[in-house]
PDB file of N, CA and C in Angstrom:
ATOM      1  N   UNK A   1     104.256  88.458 100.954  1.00  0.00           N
ATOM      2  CA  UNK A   1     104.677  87.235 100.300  1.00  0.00           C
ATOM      3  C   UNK A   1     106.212  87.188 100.311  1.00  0.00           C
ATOM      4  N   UNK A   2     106.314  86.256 100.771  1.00  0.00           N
ATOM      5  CA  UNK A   2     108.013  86.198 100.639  1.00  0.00           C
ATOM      6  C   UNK A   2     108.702  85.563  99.426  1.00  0.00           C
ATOM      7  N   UNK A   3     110.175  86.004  99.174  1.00  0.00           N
ATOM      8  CA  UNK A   3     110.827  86.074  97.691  1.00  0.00           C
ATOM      9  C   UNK A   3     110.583  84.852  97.070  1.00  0.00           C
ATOM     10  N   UNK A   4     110.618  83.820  97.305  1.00  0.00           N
ATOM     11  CA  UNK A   4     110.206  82.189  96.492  1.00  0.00           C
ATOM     12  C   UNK A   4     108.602  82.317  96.513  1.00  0.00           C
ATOM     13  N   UNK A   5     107.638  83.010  96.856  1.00  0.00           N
ATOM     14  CA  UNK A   5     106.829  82.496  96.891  1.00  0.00           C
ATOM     15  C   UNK A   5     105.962  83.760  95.585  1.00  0.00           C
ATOM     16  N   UNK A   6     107.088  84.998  95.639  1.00  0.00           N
ATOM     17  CA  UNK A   6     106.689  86.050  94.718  1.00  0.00           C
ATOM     18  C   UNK A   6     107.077  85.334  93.860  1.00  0.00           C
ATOM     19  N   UNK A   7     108.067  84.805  93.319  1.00  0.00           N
ATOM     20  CA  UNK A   7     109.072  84.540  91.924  1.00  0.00           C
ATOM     21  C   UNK A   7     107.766  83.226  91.166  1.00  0.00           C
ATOM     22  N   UNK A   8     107.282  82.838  92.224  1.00  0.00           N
ATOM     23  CA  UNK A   8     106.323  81.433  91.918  1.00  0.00           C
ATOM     24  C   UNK A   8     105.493  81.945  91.756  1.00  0.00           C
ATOM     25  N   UNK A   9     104.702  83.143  92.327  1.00  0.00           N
ATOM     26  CA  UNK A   9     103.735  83.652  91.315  1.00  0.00           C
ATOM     27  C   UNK A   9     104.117  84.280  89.968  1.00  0.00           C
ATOM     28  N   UNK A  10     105.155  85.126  90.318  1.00  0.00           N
ATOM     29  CA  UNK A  10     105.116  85.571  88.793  1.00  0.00           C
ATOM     30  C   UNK A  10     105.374  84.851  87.846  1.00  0.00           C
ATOM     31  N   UNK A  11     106.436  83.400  87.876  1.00  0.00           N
ATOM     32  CA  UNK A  11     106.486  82.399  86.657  1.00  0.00           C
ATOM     33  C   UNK A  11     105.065  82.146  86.288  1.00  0.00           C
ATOM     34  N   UNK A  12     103.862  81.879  87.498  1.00  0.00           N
ATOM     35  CA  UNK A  12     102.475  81.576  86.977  1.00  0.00           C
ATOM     36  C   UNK A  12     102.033  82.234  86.007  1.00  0.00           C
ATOM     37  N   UNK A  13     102.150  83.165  86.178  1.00  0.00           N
ATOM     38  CA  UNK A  13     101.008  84.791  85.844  1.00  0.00           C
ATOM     39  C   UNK A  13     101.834  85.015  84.731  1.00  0.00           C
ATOM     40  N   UNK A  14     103.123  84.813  84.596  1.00  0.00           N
ATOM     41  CA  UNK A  14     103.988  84.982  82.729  1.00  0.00           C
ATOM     42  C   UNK A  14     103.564  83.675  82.200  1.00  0.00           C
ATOM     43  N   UNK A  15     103.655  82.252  82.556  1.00  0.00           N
ATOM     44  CA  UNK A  15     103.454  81.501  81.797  1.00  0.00           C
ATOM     45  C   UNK A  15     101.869  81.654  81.144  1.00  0.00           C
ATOM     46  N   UNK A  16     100.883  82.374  81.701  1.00  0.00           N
ATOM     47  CA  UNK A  16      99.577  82.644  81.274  1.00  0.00           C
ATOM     48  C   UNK A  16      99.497  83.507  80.436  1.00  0.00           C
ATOM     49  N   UNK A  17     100.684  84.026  80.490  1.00  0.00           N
ATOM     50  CA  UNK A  17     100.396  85.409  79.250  1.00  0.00           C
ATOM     51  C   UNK A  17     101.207  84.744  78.332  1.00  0.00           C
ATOM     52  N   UNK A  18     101.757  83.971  77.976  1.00  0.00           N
ATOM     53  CA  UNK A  18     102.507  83.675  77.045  1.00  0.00           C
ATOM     54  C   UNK A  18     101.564  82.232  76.347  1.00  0.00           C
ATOM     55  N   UNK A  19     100.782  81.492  76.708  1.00  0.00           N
ATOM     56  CA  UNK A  19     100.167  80.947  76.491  1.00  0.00           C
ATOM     57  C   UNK A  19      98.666  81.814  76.197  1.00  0.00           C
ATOM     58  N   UNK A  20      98.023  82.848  76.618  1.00  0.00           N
ATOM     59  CA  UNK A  20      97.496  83.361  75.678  1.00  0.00           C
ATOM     60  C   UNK A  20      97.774  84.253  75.059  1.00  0.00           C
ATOM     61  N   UNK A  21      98.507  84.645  74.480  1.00  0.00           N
ATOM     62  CA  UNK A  21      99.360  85.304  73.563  1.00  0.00           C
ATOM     63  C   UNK A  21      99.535  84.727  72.323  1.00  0.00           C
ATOM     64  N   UNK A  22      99.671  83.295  72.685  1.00  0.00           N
ATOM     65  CA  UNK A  22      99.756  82.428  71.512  1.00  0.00           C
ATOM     66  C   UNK A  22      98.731  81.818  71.332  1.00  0.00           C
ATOM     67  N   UNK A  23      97.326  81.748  71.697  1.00  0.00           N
ATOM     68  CA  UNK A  23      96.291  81.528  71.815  1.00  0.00           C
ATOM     69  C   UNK A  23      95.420  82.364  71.046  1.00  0.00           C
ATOM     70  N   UNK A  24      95.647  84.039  71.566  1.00  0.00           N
ATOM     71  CA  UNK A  24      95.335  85.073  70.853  1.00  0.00           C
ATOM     72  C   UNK A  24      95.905  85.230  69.081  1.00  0.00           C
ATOM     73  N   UNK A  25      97.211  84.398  69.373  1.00  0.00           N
ATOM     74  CA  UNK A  25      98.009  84.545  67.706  1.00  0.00           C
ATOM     75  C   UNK A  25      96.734  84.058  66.146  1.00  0.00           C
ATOM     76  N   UNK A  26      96.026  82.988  67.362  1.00  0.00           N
ATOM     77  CA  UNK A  26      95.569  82.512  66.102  1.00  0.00           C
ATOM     78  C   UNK A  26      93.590  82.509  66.483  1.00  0.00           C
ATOM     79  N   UNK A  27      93.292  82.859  67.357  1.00  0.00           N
ATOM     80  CA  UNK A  27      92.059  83.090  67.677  1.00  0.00           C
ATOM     81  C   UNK A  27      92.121  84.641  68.204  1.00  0.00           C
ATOM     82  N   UNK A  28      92.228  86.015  67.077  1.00  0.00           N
ATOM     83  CA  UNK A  28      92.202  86.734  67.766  1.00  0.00           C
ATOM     84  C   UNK A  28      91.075  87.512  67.832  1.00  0.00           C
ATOM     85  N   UNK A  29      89.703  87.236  67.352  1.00  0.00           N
ATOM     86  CA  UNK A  29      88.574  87.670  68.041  1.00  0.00           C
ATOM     87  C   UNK A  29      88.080  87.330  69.133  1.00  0.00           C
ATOM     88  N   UNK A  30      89.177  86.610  69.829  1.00  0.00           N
ATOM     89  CA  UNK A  30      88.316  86.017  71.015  1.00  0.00           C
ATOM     90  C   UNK A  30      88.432  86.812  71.891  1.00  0.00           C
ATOM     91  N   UNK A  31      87.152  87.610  72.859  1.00  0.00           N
ATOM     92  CA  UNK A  31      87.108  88.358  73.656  1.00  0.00           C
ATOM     93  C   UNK A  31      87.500  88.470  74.937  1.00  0.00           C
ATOM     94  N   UNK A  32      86.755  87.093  75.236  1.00  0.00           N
ATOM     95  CA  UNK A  32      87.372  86.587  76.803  1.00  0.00           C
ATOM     96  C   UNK A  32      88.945  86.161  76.896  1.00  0.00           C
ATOM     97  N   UNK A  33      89.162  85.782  75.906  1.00  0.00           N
ATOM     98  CA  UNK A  33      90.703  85.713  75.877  1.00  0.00           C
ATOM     99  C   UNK A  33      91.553  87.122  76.072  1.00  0.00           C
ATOM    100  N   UNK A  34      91.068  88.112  74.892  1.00  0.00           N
ATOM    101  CA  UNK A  34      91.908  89.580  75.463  1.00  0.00           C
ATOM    102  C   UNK A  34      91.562  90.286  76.372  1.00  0.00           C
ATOM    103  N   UNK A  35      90.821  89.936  77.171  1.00  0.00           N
ATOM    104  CA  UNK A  35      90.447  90.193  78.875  1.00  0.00           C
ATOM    105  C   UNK A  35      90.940  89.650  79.520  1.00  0.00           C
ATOM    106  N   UNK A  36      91.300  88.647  79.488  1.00  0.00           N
ATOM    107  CA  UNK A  36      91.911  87.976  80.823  1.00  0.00           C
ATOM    108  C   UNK A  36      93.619  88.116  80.199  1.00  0.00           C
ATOM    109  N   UNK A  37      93.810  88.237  78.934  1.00  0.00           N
ATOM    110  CA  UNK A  37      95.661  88.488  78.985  1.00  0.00           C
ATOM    111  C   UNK A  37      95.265  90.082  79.432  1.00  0.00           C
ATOM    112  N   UNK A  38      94.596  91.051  79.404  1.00  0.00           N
ATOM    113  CA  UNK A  38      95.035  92.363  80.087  1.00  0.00           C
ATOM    114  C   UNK A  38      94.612  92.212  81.648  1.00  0.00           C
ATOM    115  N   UNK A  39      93.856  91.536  81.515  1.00  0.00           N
ATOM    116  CA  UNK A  39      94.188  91.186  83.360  1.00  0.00           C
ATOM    117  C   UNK A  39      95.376  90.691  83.950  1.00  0.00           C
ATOM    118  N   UNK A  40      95.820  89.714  83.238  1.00  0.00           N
ATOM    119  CA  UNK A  40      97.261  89.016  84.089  1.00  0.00           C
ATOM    120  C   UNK A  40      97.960  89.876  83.559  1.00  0.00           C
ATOM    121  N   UNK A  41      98.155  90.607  82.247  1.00  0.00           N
ATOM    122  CA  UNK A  41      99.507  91.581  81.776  1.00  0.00           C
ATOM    123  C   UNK A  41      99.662  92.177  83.308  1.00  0.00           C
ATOM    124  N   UNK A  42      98.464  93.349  83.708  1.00  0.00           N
ATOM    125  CA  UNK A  42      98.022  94.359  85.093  1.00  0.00           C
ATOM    126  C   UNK A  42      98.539  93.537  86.026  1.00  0.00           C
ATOM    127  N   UNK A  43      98.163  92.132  86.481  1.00  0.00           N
ATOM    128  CA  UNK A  43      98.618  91.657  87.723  1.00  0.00           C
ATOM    129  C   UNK A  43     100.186  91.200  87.587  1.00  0.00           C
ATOM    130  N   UNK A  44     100.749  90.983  86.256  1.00  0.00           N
ATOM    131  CA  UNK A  44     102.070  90.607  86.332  1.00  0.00           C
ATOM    132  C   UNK A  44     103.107  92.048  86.042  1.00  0.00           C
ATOM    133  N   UNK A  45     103.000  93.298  85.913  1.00  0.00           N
ATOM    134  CA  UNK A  45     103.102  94.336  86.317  1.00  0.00           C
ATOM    135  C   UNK A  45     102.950  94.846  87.702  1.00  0.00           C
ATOM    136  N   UNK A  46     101.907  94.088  88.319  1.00  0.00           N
ATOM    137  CA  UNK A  46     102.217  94.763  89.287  1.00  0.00           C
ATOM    138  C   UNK A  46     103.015  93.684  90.479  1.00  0.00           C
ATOM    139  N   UNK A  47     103.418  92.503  90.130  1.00  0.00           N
ATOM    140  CA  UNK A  47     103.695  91.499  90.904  1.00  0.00           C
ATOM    141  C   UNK A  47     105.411  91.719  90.669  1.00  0.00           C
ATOM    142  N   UNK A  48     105.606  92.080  89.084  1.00  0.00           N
ATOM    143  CA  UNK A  48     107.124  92.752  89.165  1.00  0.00           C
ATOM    144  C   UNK A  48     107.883  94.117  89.732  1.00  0.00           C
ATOM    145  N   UNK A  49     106.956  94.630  89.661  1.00  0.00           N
ATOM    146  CA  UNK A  49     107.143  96.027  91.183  1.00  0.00           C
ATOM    147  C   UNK A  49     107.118  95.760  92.580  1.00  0.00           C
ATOM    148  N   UNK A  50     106.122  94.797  92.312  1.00  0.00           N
ATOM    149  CA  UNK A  50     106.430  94.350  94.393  1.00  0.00           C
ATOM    150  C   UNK A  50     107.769  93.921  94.269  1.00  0.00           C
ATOM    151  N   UNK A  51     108.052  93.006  93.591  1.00  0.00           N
ATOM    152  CA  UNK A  51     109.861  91.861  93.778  1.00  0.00           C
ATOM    153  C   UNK A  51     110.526  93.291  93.750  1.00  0.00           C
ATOM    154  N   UNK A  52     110.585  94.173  92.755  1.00  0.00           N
ATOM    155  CA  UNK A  52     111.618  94.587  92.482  1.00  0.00           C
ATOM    156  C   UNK A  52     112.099  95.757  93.902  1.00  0.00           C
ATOM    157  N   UNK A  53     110.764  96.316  93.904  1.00  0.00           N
ATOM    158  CA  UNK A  53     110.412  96.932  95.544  1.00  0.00           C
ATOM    159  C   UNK A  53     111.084  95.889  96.886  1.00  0.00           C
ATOM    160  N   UNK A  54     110.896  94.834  97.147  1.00  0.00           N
ATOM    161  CA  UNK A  54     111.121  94.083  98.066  1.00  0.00           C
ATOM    162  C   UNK A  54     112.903  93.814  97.803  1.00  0.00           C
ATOM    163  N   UNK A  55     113.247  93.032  96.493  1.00  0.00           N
ATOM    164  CA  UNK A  55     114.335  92.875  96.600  1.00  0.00           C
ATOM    165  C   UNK A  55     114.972  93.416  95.665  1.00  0.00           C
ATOM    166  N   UNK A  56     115.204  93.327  94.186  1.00  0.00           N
ATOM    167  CA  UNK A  56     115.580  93.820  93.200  1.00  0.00           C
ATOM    168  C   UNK A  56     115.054  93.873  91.866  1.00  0.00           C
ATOM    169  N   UNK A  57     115.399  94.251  90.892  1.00  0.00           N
ATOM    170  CA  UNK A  57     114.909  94.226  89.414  1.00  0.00           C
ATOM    171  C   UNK A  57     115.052  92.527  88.630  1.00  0.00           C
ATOM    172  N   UNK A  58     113.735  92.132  88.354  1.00  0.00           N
ATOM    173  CA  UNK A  58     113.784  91.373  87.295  1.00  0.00           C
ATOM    174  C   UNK A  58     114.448  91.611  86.046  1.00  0.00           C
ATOM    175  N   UNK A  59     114.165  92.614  85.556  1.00  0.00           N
ATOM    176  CA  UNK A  59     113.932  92.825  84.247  1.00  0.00           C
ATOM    177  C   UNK A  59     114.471  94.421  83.817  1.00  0.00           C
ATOM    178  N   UNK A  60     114.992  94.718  83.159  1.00  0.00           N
ATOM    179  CA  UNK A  60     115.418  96.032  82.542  1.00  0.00           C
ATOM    180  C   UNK A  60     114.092  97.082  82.879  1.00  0.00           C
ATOM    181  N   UNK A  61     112.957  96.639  82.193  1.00  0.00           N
ATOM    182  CA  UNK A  61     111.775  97.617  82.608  1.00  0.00           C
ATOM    183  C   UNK A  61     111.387  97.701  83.949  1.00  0.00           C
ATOM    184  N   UNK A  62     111.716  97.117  85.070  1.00  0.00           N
ATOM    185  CA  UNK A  62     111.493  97.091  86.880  1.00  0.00           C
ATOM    186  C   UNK A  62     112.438  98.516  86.718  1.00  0.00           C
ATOM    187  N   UNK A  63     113.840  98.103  86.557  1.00  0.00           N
ATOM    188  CA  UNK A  63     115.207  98.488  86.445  1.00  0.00           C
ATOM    189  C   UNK A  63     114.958 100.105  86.529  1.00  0.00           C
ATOM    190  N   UNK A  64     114.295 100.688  85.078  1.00  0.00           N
ATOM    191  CA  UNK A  64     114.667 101.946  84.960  1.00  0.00           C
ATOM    192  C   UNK A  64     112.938 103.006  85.052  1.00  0.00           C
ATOM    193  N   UNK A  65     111.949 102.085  85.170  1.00  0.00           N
ATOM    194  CA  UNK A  65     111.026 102.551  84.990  1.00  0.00           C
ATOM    195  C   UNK A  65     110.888 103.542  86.747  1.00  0.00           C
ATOM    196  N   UNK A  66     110.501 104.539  86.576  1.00  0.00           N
ATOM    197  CA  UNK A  66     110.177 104.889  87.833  1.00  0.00           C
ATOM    198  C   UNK A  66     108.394 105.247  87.776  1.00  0.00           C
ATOM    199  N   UNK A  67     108.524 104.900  89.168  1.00  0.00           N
ATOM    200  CA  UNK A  67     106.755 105.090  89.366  1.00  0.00           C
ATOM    201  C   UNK A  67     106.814 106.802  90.317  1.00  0.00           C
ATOM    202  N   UNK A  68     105.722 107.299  90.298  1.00  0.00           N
ATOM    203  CA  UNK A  68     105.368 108.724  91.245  1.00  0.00           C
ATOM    204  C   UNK A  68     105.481 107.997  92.872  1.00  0.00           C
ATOM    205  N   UNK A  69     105.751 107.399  93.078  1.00  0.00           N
ATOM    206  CA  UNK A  69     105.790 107.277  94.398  1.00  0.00           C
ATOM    207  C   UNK A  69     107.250 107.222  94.569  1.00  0.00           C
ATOM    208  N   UNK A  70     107.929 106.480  94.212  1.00  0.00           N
ATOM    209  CA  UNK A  70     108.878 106.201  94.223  1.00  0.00           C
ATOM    210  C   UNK A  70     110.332 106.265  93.419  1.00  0.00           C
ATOM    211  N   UNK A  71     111.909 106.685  93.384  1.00  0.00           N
ATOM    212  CA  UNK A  71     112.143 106.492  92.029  1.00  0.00           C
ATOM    213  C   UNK A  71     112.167 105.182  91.735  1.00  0.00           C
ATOM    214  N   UNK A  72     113.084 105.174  90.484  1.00  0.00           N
ATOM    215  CA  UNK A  72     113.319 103.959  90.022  1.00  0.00           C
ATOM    216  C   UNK A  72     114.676 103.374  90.564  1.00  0.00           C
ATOM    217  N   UNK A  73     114.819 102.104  90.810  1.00  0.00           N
ATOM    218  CA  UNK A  73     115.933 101.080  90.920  1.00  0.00           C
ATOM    219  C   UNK A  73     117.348 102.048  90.356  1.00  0.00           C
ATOM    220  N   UNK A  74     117.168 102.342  89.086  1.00  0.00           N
ATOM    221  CA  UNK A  74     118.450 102.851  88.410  1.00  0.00           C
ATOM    222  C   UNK A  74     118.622 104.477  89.416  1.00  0.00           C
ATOM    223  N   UNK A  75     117.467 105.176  89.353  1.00  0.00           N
ATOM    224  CA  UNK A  75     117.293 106.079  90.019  1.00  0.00           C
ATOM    225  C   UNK A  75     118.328 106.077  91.374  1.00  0.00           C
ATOM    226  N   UNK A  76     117.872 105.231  92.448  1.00  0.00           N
ATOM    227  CA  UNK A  76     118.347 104.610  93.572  1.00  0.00           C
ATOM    228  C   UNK A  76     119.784 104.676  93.356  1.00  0.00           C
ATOM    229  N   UNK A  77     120.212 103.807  92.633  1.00  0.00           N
ATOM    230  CA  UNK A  77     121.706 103.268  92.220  1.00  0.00           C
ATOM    231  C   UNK A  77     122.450 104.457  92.057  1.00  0.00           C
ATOM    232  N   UNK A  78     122.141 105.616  91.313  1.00  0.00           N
ATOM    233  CA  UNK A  78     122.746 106.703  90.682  1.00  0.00           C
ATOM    234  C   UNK A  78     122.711 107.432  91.827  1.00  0.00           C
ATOM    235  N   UNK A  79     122.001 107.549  92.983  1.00  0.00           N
ATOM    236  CA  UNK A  79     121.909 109.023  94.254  1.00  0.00           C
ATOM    237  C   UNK A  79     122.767 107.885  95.187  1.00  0.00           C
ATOM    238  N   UNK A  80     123.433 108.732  95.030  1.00  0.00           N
ATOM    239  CA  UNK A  80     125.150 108.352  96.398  1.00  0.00           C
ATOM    240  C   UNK A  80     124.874 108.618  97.361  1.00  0.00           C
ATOM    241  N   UNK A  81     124.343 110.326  97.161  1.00  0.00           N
ATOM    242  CA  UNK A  81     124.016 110.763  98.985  1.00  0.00           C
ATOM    243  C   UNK A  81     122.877 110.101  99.616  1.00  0.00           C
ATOM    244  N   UNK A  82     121.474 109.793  99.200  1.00  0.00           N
ATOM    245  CA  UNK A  82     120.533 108.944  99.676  1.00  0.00           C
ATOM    246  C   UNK A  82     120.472 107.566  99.500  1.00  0.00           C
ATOM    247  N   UNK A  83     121.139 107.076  98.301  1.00  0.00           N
ATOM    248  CA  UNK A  83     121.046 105.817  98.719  1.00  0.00           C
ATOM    249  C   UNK A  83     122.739 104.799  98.591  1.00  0.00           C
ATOM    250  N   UNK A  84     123.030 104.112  97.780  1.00  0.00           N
ATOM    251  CA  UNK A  84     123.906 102.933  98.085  1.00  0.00           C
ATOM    252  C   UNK A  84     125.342 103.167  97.122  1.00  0.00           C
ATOM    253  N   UNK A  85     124.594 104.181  96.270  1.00  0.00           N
ATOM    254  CA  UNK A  85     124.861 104.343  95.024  1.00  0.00           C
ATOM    255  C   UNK A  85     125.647 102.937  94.579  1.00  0.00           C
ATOM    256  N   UNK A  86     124.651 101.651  94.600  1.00  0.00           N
ATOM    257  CA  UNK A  86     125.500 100.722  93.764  1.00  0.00           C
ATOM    258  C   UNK A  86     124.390 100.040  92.884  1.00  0.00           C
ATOM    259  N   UNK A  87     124.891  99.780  91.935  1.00  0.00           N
ATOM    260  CA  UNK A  87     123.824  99.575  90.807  1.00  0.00           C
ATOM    261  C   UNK A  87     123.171  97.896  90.901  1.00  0.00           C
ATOM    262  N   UNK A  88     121.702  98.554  91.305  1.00  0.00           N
ATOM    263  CA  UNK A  88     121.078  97.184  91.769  1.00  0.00           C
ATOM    264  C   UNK A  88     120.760  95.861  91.538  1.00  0.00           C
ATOM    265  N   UNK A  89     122.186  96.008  89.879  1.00  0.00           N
ATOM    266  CA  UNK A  89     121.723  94.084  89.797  1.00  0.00           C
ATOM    267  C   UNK A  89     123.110  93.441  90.450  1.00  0.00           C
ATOM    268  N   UNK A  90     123.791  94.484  90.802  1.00  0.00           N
ATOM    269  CA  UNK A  90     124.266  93.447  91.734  1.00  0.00           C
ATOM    270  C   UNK A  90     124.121  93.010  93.083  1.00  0.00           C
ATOM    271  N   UNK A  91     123.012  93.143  93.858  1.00  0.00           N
ATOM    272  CA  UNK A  91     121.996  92.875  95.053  1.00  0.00           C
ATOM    273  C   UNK A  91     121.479  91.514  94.464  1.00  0.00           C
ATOM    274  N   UNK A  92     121.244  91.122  93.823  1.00  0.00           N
ATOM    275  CA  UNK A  92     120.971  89.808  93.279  1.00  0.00           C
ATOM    276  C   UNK A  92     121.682  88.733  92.727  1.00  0.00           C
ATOM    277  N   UNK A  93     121.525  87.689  93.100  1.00  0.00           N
ATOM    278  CA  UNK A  93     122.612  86.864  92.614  1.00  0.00           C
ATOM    279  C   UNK A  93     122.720  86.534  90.959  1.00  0.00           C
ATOM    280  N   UNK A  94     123.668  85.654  90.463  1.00  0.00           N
ATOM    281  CA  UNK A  94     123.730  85.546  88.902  1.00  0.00           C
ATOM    282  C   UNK A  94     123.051  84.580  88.608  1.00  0.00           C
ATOM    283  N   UNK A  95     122.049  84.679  87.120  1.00  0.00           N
ATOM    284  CA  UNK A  95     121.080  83.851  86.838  1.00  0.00           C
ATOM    285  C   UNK A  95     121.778  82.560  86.820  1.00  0.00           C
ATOM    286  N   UNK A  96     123.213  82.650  86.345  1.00  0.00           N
ATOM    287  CA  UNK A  96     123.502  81.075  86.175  1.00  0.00           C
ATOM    288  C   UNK A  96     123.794  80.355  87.585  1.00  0.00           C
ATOM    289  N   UNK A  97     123.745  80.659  88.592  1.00  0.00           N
ATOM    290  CA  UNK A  97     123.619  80.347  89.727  1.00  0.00           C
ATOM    291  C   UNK A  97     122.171  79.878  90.625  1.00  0.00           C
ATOM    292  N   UNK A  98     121.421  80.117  89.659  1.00  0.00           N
ATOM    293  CA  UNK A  98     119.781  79.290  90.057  1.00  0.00           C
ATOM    294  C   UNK A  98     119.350  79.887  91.331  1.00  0.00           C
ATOM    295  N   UNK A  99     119.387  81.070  91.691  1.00  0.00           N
ATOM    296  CA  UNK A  99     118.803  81.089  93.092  1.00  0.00           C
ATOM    297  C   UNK A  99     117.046  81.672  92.226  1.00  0.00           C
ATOM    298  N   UNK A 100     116.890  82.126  91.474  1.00  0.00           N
ATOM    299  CA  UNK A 100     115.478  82.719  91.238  1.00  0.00           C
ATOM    300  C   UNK A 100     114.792  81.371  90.814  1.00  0.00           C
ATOM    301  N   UNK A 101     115.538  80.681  90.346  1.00  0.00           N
ATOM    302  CA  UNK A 101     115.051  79.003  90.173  1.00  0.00           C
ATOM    303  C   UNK A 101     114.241  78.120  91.603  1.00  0.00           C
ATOM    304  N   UNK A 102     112.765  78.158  90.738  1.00  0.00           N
ATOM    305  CA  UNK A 102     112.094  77.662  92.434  1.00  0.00           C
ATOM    306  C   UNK A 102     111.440  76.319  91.749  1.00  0.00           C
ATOM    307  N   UNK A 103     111.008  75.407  92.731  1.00  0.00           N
ATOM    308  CA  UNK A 103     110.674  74.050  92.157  1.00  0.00           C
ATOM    309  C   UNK A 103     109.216  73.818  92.463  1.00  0.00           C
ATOM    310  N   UNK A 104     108.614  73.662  91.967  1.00  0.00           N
ATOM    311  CA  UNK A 104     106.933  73.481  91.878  1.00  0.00           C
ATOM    312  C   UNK A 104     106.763  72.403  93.135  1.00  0.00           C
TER     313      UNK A 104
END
């Protein structure tokens, strides 16, 4: 998937968790509801590791979390001899500059 078309899923898959989240606020025995927010939580976890894998960190938790396969972003940034040693939010442009901004 390429970068506009990741960023457009993941606005999907957050705006669903945030809408049942607040759904859950006030119906929270509802079952099928806390199944499907731990389903999209899982798929929007793992849709922020692909971006951050492909291009850079969303989010502070992409940022420093490292997975066993791989290190982490901050990880990366900090090893000079293997990698860039430059700290990876600046590989991305500035939010107030709208490039993660995609149009439906």
């Amino acid at each position: 998937m390429d970068k506009e078309g990741l960023l457009r899923k993941i606005d999907s898959v957050s705006f669903m968790l945030t809408d049942l989240c607040l759904y859950l606020d006030t119906h929270p025995d509802d079952g099928r509801a806390a199944e499907a927010f731990r389903h999209y939580r899982k798929e929007r976890k793992a849709l922020m590791e692909e971006f951050e894998t492909k291009f850079y960190p969303l989010t502070l938790d992409c940022c420093c979390e490292a997975r066993p396969d791989s290190p982490s972003a901050l990880d990366r940034a900090l090893d000079k001899k293997n990698g860039d040693g430059i700290f990876c939010w600046g590989k991305g442009s500035e939010p107030w500059k709208g490039e993660a901004y995609v149009e439906l």
